[in-house]
C-alpha atoms as a PDB file:
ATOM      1  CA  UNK A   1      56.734  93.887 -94.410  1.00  0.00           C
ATOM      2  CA  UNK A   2      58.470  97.213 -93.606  1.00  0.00           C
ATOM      3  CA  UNK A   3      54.822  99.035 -94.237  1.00  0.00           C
ATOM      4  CA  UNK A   4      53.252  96.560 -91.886  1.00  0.00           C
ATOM      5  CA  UNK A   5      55.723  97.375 -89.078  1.00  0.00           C
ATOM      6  CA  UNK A   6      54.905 100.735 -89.593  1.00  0.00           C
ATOM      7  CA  UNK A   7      51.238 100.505 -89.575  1.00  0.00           C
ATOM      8  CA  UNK A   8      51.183  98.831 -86.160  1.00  0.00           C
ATOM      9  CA  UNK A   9      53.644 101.504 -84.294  1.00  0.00           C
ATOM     10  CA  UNK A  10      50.614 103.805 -85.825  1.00  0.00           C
ATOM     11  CA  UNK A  11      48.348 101.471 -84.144  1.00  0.00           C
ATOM     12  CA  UNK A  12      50.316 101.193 -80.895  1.00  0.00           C
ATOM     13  CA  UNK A  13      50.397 105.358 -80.406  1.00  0.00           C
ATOM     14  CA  UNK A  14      46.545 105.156 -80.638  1.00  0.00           C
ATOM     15  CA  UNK A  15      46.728 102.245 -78.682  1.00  0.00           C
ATOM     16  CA  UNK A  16      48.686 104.081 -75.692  1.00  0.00           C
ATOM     17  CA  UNK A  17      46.730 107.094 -76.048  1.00  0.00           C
ATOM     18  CA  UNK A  18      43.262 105.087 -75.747  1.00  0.00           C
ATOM     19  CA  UNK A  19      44.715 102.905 -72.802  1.00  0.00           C
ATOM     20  CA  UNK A  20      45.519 106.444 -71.145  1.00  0.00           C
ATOM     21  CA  UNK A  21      42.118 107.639 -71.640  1.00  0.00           C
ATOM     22  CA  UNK A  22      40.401 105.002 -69.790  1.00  0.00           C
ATOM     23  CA  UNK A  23      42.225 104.923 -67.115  1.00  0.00           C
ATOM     24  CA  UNK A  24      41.915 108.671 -66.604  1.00  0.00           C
ATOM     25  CA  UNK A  25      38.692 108.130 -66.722  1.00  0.00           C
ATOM     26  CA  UNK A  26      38.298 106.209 -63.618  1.00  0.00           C
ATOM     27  CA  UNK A  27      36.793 107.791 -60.554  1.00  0.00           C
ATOM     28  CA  UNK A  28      38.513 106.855 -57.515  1.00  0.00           C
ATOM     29  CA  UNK A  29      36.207 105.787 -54.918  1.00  0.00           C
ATOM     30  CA  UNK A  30      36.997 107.161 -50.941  1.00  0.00           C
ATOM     31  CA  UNK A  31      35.285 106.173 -47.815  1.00  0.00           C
ATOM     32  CA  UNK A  32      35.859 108.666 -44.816  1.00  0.00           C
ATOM     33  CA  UNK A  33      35.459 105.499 -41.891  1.00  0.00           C
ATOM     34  CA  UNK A  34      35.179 107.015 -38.519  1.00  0.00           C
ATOM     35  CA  UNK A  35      37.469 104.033 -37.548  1.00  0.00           C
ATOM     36  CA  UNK A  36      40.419 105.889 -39.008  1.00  0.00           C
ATOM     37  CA  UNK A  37      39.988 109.579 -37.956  1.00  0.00           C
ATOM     38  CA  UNK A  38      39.757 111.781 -35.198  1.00  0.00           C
ATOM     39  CA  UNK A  39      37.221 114.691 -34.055  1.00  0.00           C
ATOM     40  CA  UNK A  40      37.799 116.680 -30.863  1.00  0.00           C
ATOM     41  CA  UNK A  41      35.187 117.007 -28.028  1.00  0.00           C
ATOM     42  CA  UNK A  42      33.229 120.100 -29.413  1.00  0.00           C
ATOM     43  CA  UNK A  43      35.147 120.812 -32.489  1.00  0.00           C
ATOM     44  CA  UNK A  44      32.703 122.682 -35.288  1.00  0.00           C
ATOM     45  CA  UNK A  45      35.004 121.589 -38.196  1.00  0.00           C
ATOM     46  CA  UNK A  46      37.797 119.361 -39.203  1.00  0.00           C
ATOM     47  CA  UNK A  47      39.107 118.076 -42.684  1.00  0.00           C
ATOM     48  CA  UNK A  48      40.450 114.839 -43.520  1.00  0.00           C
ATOM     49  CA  UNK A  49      42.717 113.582 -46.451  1.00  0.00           C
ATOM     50  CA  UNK A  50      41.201 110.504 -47.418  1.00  0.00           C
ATOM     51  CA  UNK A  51      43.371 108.509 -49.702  1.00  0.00           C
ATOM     52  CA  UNK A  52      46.827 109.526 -48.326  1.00  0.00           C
ATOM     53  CA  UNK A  53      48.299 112.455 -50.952  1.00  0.00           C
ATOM     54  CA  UNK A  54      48.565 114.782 -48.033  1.00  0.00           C
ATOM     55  CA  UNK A  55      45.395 117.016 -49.743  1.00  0.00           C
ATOM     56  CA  UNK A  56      42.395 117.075 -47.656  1.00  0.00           C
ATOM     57  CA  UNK A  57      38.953 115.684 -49.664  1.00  0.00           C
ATOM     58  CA  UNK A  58      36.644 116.260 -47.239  1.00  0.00           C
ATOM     59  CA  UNK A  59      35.971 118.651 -44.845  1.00  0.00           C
ATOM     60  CA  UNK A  60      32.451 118.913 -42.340  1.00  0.00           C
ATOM     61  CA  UNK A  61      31.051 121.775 -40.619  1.00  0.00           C
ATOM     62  CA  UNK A  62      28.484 121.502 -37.782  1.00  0.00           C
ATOM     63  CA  UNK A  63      26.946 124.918 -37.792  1.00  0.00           C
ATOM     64  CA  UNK A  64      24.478 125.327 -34.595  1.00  0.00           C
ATOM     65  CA  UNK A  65      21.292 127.593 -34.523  1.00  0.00           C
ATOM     66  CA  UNK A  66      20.298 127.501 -30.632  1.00  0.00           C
ATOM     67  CA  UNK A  67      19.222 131.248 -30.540  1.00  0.00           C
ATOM     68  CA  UNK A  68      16.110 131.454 -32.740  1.00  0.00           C
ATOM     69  CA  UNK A  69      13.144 132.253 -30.688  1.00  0.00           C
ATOM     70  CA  UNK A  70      15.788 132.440 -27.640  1.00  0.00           C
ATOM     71  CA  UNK A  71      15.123 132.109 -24.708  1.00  0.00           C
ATOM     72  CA  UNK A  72      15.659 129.507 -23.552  1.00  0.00           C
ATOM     73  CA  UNK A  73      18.799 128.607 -26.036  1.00  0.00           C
ATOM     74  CA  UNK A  74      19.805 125.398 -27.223  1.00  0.00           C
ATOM     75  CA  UNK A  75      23.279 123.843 -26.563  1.00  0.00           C
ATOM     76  CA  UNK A  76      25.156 120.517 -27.584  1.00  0.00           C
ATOM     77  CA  UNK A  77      25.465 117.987 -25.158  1.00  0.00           C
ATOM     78  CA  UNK A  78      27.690 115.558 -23.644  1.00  0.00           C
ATOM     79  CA  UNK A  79      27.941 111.927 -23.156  1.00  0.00           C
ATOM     80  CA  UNK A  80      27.575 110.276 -19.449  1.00  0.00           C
ATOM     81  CA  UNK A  81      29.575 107.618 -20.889  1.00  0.00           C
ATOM     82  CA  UNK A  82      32.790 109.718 -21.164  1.00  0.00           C
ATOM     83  CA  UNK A  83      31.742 113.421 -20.238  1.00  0.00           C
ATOM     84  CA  UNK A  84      32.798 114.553 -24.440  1.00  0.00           C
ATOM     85  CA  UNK A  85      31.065 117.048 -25.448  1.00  0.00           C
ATOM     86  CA  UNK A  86      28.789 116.796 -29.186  1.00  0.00           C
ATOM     87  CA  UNK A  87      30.155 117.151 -31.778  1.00  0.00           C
ATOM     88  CA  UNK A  88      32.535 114.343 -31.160  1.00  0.00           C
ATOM     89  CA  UNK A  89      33.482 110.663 -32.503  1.00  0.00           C
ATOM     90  CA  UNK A  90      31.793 108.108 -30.391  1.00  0.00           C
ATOM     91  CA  UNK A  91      29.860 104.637 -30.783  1.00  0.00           C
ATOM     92  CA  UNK A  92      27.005 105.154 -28.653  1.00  0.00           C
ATOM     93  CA  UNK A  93      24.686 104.853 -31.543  1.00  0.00           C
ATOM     94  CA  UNK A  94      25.847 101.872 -34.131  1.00  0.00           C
ATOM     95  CA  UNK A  95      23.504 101.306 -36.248  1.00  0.00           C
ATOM     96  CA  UNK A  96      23.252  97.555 -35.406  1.00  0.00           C
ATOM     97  CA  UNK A  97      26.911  97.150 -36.739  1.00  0.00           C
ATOM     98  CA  UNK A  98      28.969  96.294 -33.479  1.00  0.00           C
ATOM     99  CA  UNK A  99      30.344  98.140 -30.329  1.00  0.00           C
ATOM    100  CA  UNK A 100      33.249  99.975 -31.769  1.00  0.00           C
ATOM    101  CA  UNK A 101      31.028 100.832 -35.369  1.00  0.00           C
ATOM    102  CA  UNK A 102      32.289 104.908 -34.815  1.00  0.00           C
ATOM    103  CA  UNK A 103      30.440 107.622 -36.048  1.00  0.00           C
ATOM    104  CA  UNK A 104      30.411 111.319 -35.102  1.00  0.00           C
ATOM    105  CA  UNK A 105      27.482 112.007 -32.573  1.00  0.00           C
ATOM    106  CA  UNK A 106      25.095 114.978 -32.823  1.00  0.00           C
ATOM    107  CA  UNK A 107      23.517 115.185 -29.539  1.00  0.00           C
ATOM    108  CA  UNK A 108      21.824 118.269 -28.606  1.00  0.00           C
ATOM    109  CA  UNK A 109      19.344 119.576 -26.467  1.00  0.00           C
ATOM    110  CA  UNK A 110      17.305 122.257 -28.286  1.00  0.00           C
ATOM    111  CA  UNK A 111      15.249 125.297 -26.683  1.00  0.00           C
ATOM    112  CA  UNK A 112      12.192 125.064 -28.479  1.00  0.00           C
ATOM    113  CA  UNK A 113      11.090 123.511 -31.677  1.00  0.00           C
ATOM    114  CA  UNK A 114      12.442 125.927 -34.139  1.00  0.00           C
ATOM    115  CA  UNK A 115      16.091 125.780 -33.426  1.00  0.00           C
ATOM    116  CA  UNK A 116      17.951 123.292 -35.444  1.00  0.00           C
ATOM    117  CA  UNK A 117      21.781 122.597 -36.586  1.00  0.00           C
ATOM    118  CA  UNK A 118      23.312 122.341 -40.172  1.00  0.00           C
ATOM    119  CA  UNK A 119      25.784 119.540 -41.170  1.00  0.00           C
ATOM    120  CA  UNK A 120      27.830 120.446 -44.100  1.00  0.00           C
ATOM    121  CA  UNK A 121      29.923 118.270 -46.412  1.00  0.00           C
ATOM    122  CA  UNK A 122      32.095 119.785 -48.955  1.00  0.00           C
ATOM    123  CA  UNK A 123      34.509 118.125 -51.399  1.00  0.00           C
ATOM    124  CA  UNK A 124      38.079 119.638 -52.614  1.00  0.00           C
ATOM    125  CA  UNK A 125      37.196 117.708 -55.815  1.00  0.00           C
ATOM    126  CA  UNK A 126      34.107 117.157 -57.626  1.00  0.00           C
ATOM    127  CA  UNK A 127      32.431 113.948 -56.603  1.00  0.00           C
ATOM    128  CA  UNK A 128      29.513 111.606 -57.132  1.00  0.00           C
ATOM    129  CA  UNK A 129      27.911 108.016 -55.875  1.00  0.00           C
ATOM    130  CA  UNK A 130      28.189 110.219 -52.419  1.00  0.00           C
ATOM    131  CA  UNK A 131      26.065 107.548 -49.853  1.00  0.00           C
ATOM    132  CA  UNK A 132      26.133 107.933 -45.990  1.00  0.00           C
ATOM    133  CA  UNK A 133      23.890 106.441 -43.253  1.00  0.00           C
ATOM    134  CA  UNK A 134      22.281 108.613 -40.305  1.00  0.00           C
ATOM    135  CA  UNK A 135      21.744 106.824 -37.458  1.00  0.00           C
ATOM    136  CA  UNK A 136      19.115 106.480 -34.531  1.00  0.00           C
ATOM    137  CA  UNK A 137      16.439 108.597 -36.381  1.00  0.00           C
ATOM    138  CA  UNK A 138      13.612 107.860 -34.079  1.00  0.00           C
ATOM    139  CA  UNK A 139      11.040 109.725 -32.251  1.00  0.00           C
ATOM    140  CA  UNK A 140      10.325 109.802 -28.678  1.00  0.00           C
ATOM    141  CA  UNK A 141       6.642 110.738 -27.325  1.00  0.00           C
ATOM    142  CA  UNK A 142       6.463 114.060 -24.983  1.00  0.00           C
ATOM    143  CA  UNK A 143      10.294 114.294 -25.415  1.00  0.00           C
ATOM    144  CA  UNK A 144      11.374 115.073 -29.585  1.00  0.00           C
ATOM    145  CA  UNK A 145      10.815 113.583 -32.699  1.00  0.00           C
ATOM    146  CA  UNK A 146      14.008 113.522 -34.865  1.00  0.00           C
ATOM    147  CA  UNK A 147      13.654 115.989 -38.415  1.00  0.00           C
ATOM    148  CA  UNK A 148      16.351 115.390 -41.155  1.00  0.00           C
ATOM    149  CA  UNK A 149      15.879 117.716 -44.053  1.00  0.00           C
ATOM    150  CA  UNK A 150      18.096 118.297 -47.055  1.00  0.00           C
ATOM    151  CA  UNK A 151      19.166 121.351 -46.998  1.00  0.00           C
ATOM    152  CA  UNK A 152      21.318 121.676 -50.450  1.00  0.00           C
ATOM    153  CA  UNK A 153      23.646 119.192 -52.401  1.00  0.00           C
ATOM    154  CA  UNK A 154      25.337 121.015 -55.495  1.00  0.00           C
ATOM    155  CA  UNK A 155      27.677 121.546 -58.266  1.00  0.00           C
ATOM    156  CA  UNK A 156      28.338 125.652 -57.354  1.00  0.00           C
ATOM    157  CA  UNK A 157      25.743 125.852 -59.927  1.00  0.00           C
ATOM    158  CA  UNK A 158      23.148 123.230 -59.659  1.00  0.00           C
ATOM    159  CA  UNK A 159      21.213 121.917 -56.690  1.00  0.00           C
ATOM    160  CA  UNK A 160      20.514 118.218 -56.807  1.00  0.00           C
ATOM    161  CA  UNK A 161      17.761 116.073 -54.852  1.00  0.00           C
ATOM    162  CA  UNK A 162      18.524 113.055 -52.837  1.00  0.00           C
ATOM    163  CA  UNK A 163      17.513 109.785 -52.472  1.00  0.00           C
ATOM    164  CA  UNK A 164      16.263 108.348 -48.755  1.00  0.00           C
ATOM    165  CA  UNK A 165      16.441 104.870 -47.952  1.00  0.00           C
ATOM    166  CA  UNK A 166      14.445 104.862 -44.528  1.00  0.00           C
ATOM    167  CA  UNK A 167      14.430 102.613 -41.558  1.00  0.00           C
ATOM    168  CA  UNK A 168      11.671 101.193 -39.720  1.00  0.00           C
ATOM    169  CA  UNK A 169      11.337 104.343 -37.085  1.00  0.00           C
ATOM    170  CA  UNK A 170      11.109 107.086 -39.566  1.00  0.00           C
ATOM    171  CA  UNK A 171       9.377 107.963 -42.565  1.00  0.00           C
ATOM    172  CA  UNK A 172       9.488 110.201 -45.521  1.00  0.00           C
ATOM    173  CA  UNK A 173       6.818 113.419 -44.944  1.00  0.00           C
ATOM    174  CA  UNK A 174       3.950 113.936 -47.804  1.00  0.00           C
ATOM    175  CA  UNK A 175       5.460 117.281 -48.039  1.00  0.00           C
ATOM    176  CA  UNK A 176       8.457 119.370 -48.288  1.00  0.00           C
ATOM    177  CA  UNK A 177      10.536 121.795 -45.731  1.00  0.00           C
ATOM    178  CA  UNK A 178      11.596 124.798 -46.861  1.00  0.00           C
ATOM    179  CA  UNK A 179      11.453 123.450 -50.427  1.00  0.00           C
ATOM    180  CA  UNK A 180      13.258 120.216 -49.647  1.00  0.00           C
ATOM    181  CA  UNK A 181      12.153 116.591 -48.473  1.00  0.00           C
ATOM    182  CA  UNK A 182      12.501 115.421 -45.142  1.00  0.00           C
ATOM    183  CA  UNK A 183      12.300 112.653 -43.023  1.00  0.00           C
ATOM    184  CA  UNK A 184      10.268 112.611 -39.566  1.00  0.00           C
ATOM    185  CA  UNK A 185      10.571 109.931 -36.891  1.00  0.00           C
ATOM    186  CA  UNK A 186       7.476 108.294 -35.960  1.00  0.00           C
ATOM    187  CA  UNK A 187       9.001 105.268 -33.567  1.00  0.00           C
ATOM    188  CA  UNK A 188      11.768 104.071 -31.158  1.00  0.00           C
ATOM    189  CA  UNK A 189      15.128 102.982 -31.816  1.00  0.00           C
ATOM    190  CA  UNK A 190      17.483 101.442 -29.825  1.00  0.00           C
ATOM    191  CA  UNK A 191      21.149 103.151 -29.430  1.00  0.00           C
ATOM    192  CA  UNK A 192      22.533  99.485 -30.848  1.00  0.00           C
ATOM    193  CA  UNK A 193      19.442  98.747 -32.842  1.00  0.00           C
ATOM    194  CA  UNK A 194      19.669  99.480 -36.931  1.00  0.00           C
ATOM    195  CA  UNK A 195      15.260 100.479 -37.066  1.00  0.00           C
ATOM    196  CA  UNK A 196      16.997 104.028 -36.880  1.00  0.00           C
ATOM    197  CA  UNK A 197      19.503 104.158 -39.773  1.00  0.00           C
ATOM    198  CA  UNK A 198      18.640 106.443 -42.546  1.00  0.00           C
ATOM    199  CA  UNK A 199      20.473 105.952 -45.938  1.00  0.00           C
ATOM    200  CA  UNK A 200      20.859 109.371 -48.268  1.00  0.00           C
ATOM    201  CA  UNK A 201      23.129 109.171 -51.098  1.00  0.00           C
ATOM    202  CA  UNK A 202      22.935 111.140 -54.545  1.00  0.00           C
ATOM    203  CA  UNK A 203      23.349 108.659 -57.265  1.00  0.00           C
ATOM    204  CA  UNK A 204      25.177 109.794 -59.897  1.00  0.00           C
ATOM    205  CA  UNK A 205      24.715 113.537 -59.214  1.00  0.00           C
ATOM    206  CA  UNK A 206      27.907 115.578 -59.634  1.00  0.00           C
ATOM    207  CA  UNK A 207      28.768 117.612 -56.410  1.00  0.00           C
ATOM    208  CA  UNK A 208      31.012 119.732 -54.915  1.00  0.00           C
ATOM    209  CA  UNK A 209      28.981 120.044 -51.295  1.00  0.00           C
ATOM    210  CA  UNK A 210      26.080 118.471 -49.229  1.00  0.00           C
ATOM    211  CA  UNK A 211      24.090 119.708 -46.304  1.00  0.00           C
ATOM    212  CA  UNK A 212      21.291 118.865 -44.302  1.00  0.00           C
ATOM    213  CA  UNK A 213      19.539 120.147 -41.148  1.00  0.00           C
ATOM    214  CA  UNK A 214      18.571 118.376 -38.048  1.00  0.00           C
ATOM    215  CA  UNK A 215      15.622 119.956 -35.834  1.00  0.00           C
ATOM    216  CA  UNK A 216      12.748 118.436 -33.613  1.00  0.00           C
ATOM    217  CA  UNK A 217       9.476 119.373 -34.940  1.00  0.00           C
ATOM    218  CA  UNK A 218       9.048 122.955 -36.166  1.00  0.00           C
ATOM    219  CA  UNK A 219       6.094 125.111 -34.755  1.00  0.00           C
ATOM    220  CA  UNK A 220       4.493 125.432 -38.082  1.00  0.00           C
ATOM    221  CA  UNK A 221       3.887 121.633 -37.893  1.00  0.00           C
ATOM    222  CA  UNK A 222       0.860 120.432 -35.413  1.00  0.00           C
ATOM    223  CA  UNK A 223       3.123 117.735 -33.619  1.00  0.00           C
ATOM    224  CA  UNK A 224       1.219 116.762 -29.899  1.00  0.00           C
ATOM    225  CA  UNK A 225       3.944 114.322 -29.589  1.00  0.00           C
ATOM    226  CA  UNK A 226       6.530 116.770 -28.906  1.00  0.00           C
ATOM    227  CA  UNK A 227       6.730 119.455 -26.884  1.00  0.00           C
ATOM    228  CA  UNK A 228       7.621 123.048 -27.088  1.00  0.00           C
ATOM    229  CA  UNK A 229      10.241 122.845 -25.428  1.00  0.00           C
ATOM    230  CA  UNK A 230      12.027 119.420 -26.561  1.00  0.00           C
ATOM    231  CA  UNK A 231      14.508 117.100 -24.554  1.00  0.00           C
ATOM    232  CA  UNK A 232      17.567 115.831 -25.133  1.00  0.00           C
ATOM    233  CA  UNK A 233      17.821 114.227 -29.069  1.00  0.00           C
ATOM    234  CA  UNK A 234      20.476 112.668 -30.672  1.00  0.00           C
ATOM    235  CA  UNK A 235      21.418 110.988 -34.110  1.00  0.00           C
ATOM    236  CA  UNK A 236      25.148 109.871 -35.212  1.00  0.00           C
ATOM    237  CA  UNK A 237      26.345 110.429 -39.179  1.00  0.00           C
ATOM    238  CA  UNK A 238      28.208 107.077 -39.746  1.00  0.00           C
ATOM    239  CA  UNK A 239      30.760 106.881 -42.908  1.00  0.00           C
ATOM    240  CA  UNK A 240      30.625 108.633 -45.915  1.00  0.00           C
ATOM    241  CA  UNK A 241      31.384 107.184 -49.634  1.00  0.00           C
ATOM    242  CA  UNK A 242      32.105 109.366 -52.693  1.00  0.00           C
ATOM    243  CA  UNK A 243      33.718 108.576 -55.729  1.00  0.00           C
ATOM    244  CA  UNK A 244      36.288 111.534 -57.407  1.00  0.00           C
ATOM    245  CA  UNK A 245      35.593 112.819 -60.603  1.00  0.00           C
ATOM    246  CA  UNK A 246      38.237 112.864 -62.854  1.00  0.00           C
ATOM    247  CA  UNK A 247      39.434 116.297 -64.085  1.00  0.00           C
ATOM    248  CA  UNK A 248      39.774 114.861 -68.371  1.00  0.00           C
ATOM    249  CA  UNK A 249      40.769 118.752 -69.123  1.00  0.00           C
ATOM    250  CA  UNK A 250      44.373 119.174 -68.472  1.00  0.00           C
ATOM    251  CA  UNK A 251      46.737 116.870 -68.615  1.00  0.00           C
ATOM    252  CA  UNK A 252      44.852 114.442 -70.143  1.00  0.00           C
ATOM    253  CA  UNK A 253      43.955 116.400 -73.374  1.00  0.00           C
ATOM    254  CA  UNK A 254      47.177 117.649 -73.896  1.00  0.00           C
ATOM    255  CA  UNK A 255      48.244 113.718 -73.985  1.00  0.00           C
ATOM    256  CA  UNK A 256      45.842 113.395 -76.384  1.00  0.00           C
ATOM    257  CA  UNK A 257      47.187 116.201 -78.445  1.00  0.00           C
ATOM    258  CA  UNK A 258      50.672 114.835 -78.819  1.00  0.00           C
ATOM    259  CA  UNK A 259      49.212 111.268 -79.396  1.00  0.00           C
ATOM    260  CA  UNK A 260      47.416 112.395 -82.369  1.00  0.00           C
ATOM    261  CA  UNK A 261      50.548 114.665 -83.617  1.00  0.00           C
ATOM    262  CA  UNK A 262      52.597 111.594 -83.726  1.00  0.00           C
ATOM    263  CA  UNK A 263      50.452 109.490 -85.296  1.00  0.00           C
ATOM    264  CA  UNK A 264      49.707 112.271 -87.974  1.00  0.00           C
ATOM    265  CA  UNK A 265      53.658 112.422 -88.492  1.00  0.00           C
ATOM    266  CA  UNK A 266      54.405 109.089 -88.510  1.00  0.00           C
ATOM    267  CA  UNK A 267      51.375 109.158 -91.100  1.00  0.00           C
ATOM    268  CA  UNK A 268      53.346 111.439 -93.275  1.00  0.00           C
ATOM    269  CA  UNK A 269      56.394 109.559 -93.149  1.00  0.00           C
ATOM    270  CA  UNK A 270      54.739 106.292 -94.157  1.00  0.00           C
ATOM    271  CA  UNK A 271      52.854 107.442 -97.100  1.00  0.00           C
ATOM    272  CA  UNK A 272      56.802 109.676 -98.412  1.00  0.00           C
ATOM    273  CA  UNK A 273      58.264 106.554 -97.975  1.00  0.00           C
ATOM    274  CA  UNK A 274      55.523 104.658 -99.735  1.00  0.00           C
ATOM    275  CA  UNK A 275      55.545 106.952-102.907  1.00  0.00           C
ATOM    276  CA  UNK A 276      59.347 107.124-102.873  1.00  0.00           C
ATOM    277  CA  UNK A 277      58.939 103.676-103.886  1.00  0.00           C
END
């Protein structure tokens, strides 16, 4: 009976060590909502702790090019509604989800067809199952035709693809920009309608950082629907989902260590007893 006792405290350390494991090993999956943070008329950058630890796990940069082939020069611009200037959190696109379905609005007015800006996401941690929706990618004839390209999404050593899930105003080109697919708008959306949202997530890709790049039609591209000089364009980057990646090194191996020291020792002990009987 003793030697059965002792075989299941064995049991229990591996027990606790495996139960540890597996719980480790679960990501924990974040959603920055627009619904529950702020952005500042015109602010280029801001950084948001997500899941309350009082660590930031996101932070995005809007990085404008409006001086390429200048003049004239681009510049964001601001909503009649309210007078904010772009970048800024607004619902005046939703995406077909309601009047108050916030997102952070990209409206600009470029000077020709070259100029574009850069959206950057990076994560403190390493992340995957990163989704978000783009909304109101349309195209409007003689004015612009909304471009979303991916620019990069990587681990700091390798650069991963993504995925588009398109909307009924857009469409995914035959071809690539500047090595990387894009999207094109080839129809009208509605500010309220959802014929504009474009899905991008990564799967199960490992990252540390996303970006992509929104233009009107580039030069190099025949485009008689839009002009040289385009009008005012506009798309809104609704919430973003990403699941952490737990860090196993660490803490988590040295557990594992001491688990398997004490089971080796109470090992030992078992079989002295055992032959001192």
């Amino acid at each position: 009976m003793a030697f059965f006792l002792k075989c299941l405290k064995l049991k229990s350390v591996a027990t606790v060590v495996g139960l540890f494991l597996i719980v480790s090993s679960q990501g924990n999956a974040l959603v920055l909502d627009w619904n529950n943070v702020a952005w500042n008329s015109g602010d280029l950058t801001n950084s948001y702790d997500v899941d309350g630890d009082s660590v930031n796990d996101i932070t995005i940069t809007v990085s404008p090019d409006f001086t390429t082939n200048s003049p004239p020069t681009g510049a964001f611009t601001n909503l009649s509604s309210s007078g904010q200037f772009s970048p800024v959190r607004d619902a005046v696109f939703t995406g077909g989800g309601g009047a108050n379905n916030q997102n952070l609005y990209l409206g600009v007015d470029f000077g020709n067809r070259n100029q574009l800006i850069t959206v950057t996401v990076a994560f403190t941690q390493t992340v995957t199952d990163v989704s978000f929706t783009l909304f109101d990618v349309d195209f409007n004839f003689g004015q612009f035709r909304d471009i979303i390209s991916l620019a990069s999404a990587t681990d700091g050593i390798t650069n991963f693809t993504g995925n588009f899930t398109t909307g009924t105003s857009h469409q995914v080109a035959p071809f690539n920009l500047g090595g990387q697919p894009f999207v094109f708008g080839n129809g009208g959306s509605a500010n309220t309608s959802s014929a504009g949202n474009l899905g991008i997530d990564f799967g199960t890709d490992q990252i540390n950082s996303f970006s992509f790049n929104y233009s009107s039609t580039p030069t190099f591209i025949g485009d008689g629907g839009t002009p040289t000089n385009p009008g005012v364009q506009g798309i809104g980057l609704h919430d973003i989902n990403f699941t952490v990646v737990p860090e196993v090194e660490g803490f988590v191996a040295v557990a594992l260590m001491c688990g398997l020291i004490f089971g080796n020792m109470l090992r030992r002990r078992l079989l002295m007893r055992d032959d001192a009987f």
